[in-house]
Protein backbone atom coordinates (compact mmCIF):
# COMPACT_ATOMS: atom_id res chain seq x y z
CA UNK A 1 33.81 -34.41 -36.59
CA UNK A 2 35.63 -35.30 -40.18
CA UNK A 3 34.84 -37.54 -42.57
CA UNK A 4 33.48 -40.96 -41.30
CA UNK A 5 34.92 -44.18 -42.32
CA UNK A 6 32.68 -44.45 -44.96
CA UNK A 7 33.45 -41.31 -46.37
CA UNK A 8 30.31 -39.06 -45.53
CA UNK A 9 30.35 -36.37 -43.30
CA UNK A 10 28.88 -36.44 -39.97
CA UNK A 11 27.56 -34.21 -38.00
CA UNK A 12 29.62 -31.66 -35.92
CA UNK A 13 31.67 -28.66 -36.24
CA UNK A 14 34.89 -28.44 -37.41
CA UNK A 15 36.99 -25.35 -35.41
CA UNK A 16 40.05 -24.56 -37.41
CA UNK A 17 43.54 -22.52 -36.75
CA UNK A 18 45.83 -21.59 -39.22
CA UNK A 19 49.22 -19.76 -38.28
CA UNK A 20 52.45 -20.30 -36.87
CA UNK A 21 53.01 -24.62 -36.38
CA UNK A 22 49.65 -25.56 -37.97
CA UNK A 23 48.34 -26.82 -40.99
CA UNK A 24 46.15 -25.03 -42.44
CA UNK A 25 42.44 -26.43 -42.93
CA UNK A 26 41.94 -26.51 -46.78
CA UNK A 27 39.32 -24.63 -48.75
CA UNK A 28 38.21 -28.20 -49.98
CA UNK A 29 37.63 -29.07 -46.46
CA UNK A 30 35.42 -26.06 -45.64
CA UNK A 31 33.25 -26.87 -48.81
CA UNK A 32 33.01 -30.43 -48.08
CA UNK A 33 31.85 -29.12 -44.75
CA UNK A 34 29.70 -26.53 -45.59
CA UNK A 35 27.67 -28.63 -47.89
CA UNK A 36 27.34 -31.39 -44.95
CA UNK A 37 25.90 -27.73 -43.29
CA UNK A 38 29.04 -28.32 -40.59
CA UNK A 39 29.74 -24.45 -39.38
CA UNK A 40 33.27 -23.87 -39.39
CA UNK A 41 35.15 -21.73 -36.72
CA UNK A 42 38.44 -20.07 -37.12
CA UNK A 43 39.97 -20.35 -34.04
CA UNK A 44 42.88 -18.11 -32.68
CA UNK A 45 44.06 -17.46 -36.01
CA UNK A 46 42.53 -16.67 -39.44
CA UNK A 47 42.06 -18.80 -41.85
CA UNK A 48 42.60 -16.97 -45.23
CA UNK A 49 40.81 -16.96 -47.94
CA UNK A 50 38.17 -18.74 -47.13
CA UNK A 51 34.73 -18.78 -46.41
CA UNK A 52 34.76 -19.51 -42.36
CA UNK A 53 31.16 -19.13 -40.56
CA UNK A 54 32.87 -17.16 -37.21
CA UNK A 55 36.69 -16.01 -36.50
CA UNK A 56 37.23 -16.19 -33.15
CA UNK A 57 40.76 -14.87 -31.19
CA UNK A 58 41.96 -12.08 -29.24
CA UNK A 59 42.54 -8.83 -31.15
CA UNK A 60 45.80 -8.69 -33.16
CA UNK A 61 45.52 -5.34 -33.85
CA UNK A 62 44.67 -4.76 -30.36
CA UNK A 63 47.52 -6.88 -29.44
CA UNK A 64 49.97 -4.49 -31.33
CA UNK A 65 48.06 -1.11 -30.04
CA UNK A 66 48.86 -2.09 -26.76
CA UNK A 67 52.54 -3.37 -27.86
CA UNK A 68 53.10 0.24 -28.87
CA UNK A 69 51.33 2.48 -26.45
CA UNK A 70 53.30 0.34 -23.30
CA UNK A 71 56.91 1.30 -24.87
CA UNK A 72 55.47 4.75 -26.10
CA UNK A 73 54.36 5.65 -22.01
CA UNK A 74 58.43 4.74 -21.42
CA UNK A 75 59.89 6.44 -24.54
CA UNK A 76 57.81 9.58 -25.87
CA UNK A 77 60.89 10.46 -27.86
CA UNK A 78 63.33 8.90 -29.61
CA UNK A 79 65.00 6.17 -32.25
CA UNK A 80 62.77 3.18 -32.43
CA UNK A 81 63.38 -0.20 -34.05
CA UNK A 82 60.90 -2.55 -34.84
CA UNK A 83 61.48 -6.32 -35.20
CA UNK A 84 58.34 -8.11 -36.62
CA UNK A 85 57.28 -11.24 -36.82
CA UNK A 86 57.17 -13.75 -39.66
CA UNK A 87 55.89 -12.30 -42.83
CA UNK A 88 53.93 -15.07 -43.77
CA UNK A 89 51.66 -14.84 -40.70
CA UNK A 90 48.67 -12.61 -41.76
CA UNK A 91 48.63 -12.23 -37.63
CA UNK A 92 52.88 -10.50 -37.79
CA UNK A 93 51.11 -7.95 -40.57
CA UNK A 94 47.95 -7.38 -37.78
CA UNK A 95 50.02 -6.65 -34.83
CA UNK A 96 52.22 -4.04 -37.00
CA UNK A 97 48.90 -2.17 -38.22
CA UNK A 98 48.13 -1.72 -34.48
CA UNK A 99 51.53 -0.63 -33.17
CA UNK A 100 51.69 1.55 -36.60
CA UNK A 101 48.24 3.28 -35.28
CA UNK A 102 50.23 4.31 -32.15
CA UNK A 103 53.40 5.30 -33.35
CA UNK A 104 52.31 7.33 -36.75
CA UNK A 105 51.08 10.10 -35.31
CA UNK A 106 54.09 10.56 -33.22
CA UNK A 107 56.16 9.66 -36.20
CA UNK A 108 55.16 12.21 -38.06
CA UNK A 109 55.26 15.10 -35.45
CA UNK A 110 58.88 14.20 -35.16
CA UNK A 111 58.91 12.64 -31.85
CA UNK A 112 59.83 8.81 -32.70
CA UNK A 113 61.92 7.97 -35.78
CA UNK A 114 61.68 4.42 -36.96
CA UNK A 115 65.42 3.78 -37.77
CA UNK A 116 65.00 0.23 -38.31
CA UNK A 117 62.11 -2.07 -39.04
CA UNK A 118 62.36 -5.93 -40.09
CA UNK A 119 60.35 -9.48 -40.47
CA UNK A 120 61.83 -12.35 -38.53
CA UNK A 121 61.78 -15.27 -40.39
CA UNK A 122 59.59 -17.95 -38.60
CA UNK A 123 59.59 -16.29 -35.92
CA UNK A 124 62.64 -17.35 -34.62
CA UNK A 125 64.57 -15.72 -32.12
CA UNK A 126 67.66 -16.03 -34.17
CA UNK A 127 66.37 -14.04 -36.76
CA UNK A 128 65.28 -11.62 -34.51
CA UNK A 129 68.74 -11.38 -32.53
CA UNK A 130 70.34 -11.19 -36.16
CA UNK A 131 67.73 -8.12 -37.10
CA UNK A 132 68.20 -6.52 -33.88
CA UNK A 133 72.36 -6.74 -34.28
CA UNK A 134 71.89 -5.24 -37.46
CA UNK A 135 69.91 -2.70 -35.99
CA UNK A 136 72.49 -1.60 -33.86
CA UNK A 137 75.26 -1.84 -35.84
CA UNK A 138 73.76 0.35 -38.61
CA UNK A 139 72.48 2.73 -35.81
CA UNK A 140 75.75 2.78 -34.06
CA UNK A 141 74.16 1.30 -30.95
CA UNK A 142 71.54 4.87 -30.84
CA UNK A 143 68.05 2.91 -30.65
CA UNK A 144 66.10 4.25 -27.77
CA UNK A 145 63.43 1.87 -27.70
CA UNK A 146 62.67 -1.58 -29.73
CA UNK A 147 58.97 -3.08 -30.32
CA UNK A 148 59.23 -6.85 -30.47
CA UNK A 149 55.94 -8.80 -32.07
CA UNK A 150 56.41 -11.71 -29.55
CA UNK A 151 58.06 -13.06 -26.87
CA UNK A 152 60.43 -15.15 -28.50
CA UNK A 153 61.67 -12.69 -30.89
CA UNK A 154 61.91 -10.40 -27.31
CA UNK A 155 64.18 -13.00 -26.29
CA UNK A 156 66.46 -12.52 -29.69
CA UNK A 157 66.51 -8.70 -29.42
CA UNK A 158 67.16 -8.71 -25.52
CA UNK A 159 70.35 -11.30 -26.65
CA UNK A 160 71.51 -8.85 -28.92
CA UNK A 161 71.35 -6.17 -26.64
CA UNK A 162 72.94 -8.03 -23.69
CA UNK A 163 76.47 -8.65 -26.20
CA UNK A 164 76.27 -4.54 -25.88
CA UNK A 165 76.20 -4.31 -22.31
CA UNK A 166 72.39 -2.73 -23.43
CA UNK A 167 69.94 -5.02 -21.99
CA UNK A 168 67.74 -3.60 -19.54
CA UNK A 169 69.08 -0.42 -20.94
CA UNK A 170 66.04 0.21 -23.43
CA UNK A 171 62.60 -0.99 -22.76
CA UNK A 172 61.43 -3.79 -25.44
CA UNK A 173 57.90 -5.40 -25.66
CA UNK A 174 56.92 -8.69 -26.12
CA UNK A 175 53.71 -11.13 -26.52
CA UNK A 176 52.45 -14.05 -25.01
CA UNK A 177 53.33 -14.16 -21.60
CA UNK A 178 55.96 -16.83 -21.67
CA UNK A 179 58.12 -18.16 -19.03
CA UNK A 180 61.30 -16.91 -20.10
CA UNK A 181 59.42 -13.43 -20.76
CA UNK A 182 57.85 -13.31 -17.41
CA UNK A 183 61.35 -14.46 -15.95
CA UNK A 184 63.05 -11.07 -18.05
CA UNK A 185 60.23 -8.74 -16.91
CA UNK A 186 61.12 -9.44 -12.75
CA UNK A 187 65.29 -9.01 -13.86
CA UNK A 188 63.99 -5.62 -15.57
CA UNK A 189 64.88 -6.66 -19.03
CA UNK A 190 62.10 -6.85 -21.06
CA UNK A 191 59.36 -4.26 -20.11
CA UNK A 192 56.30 -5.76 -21.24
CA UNK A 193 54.48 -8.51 -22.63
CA UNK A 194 50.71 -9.39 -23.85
CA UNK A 195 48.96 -12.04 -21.54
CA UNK A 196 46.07 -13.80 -23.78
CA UNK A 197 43.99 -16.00 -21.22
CA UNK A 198 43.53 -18.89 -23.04
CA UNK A 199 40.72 -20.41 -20.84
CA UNK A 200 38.66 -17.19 -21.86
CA UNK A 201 39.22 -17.76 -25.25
CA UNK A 202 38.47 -21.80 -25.31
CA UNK A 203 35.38 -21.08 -23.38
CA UNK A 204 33.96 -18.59 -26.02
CA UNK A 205 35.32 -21.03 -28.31
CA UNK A 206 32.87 -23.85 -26.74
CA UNK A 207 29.72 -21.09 -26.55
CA UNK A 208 29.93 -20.33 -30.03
CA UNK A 209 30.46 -23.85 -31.45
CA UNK A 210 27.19 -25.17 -29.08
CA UNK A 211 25.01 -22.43 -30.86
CA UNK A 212 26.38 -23.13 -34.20
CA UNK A 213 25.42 -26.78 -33.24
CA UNK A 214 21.85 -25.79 -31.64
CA UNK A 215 21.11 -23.60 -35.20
CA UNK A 216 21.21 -20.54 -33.13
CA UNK A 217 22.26 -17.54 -34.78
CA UNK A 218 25.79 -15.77 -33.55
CA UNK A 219 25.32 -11.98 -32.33
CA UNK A 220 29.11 -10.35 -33.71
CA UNK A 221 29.87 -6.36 -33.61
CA UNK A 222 33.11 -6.96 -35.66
CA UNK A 223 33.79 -8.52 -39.33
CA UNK A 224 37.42 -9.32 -40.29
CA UNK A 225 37.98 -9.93 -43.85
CA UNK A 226 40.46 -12.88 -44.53
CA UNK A 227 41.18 -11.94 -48.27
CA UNK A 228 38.28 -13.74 -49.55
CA UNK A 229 35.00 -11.75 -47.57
CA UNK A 230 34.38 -10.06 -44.29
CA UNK A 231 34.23 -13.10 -42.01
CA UNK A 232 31.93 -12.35 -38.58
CA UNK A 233 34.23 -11.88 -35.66
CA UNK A 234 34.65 -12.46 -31.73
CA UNK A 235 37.92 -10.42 -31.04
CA UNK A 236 38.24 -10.61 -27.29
CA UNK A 237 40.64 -7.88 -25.39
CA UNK A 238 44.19 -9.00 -24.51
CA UNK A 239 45.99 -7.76 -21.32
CA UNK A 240 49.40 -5.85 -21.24
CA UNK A 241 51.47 -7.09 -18.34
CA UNK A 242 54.79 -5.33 -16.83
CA UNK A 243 56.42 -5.58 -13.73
CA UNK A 244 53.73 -3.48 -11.71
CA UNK A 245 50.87 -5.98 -12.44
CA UNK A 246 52.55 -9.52 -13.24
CA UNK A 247 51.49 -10.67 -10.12
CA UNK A 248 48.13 -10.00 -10.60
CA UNK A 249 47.79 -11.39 -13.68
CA UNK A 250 49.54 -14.08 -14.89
CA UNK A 251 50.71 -15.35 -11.63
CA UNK A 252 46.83 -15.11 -10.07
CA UNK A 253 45.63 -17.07 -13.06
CA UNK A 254 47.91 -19.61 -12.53
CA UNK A 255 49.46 -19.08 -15.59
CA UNK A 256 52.86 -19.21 -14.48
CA UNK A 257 54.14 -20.20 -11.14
CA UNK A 258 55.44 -17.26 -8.89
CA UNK A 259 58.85 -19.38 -7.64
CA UNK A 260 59.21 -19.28 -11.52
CA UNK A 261 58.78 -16.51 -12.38
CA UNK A 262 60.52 -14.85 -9.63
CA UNK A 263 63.82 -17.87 -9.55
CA UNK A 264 66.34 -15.33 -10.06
CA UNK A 265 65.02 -12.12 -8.50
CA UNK A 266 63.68 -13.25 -5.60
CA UNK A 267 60.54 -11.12 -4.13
């Protein structure tokens, strides 16, 4: 709960996200919480610099590991461009460090060469599309392969590509299992994207915030620091989805509809 009419904190919990389309909770409001002895979660994404009691989302890093290792199984070799999220996000600079983990190694034995990497502002597929033409265009159309952060800026790069007669030419990753994502993965344009259960994530959600409220103590393997300390975290395991296991994932979960997925390349 927040502040009561009278202006005194009750009891409660207070579970915050900060990111992309949220206001962030203030540091003001986690001191005025933490001296009511309110625990405060960070939910999905990290607060920053502040002192949070638990961080709880699936594993950015993890998130961009996976990003990376699906286009690297399709594209050992080759010119790579990546097109990154906002830079802004704290979670955009997370998913790079894990697709970086990947893709160094290889990078520097010669295999992939990064010939173009960019932020998109906001997120927005615009900026994305506007990267990824410039990616081309200063590549003369010689990109092999193209990481995307998340599905929407998939969507951008994908619309560049298409104006080439390139789409479903090169493989390009994606996050978040949207519609439109799932819709490009059947067609054979888009060759992955990250599927997050969010049910699994709520619930653990509920579990901690009950044994913050019952005074229990929170078991964690995993700190995260947010700029400010090493904040105890939950970081659960995300799923890469493609076209051999969309079905089985996203579709089973009821996710997203089959006829939906599947309304242009029916299967």
């Amino acid at each position: 709960k927040r502040m009561s009419g009278k202006g005194k904190w009750e009891e409660g919990m207070i579970v915050g996200m900060s990111g992309e389309g949220v206001a962030p909770i203030s540091n003001l409001t986690i001191a005025k919480a933490h001296e009511a002895k309110i625990k405060v979660i960070s939910y999905d994404r990290l607060i920053r610099n502040a002192p949070v009691d638990l961080y709880l989302s699936f594993d950015p890093v993890g998130v961009g590991r996976l990003q990376a290792q699906s286009i690297v199984k399709l594209v050992a070799r080759g010119n790579y461009a990546l097109i990154e999220g906002a830079d802004t996000d704290n979670n955009a600079f997370l998913l790079k460090k894990g697709q970086m983990e990947v893709l160094k190694p290889l990078i520097d034995k010669g295999d992939i060469k990064v010939v173009y990497e960019q932020w998109s502002k906001d997120w927005k597929p615009e900026e994305a599309m506007r990267n990824m033409e410039n990616a081309l265009t200063a590549n003369g159309n010689k990109i092999d392969a193209v990481i995307a952060a998340n599905d929407g800026t998939a969507g951008g790069v994908i619309q560049a590509l298409a104006a080439q007669g390139m789409d479903g030419k090169i493989p390009v990753s994606g996050q978040d299992a949207e519609l439109a994502a799932c819709q490009r993965i059947a067609e054979g344009k888009q060759a992955m994207t990250i599927y997050k259960p969010l049910k699994k994530l709520a619930d653990r959600a509920a579990e901690a915030a009950l044994s913050f409220a019952k005074g229990e103590k929170i078991t964690t393997t995993e700190k995260v620091n947010n700029g400010k300390e090493d904040i105890p975290s939950i970081l659960l395991s995300p799923l890469a989805v493609d076209k051999n296991n969309l079905l089985e994932t996203v579709v089973k979960d009821g996710y997203q509809k089959k006829e939906a997925v599947f309304k242009k390349n029916k299967s």
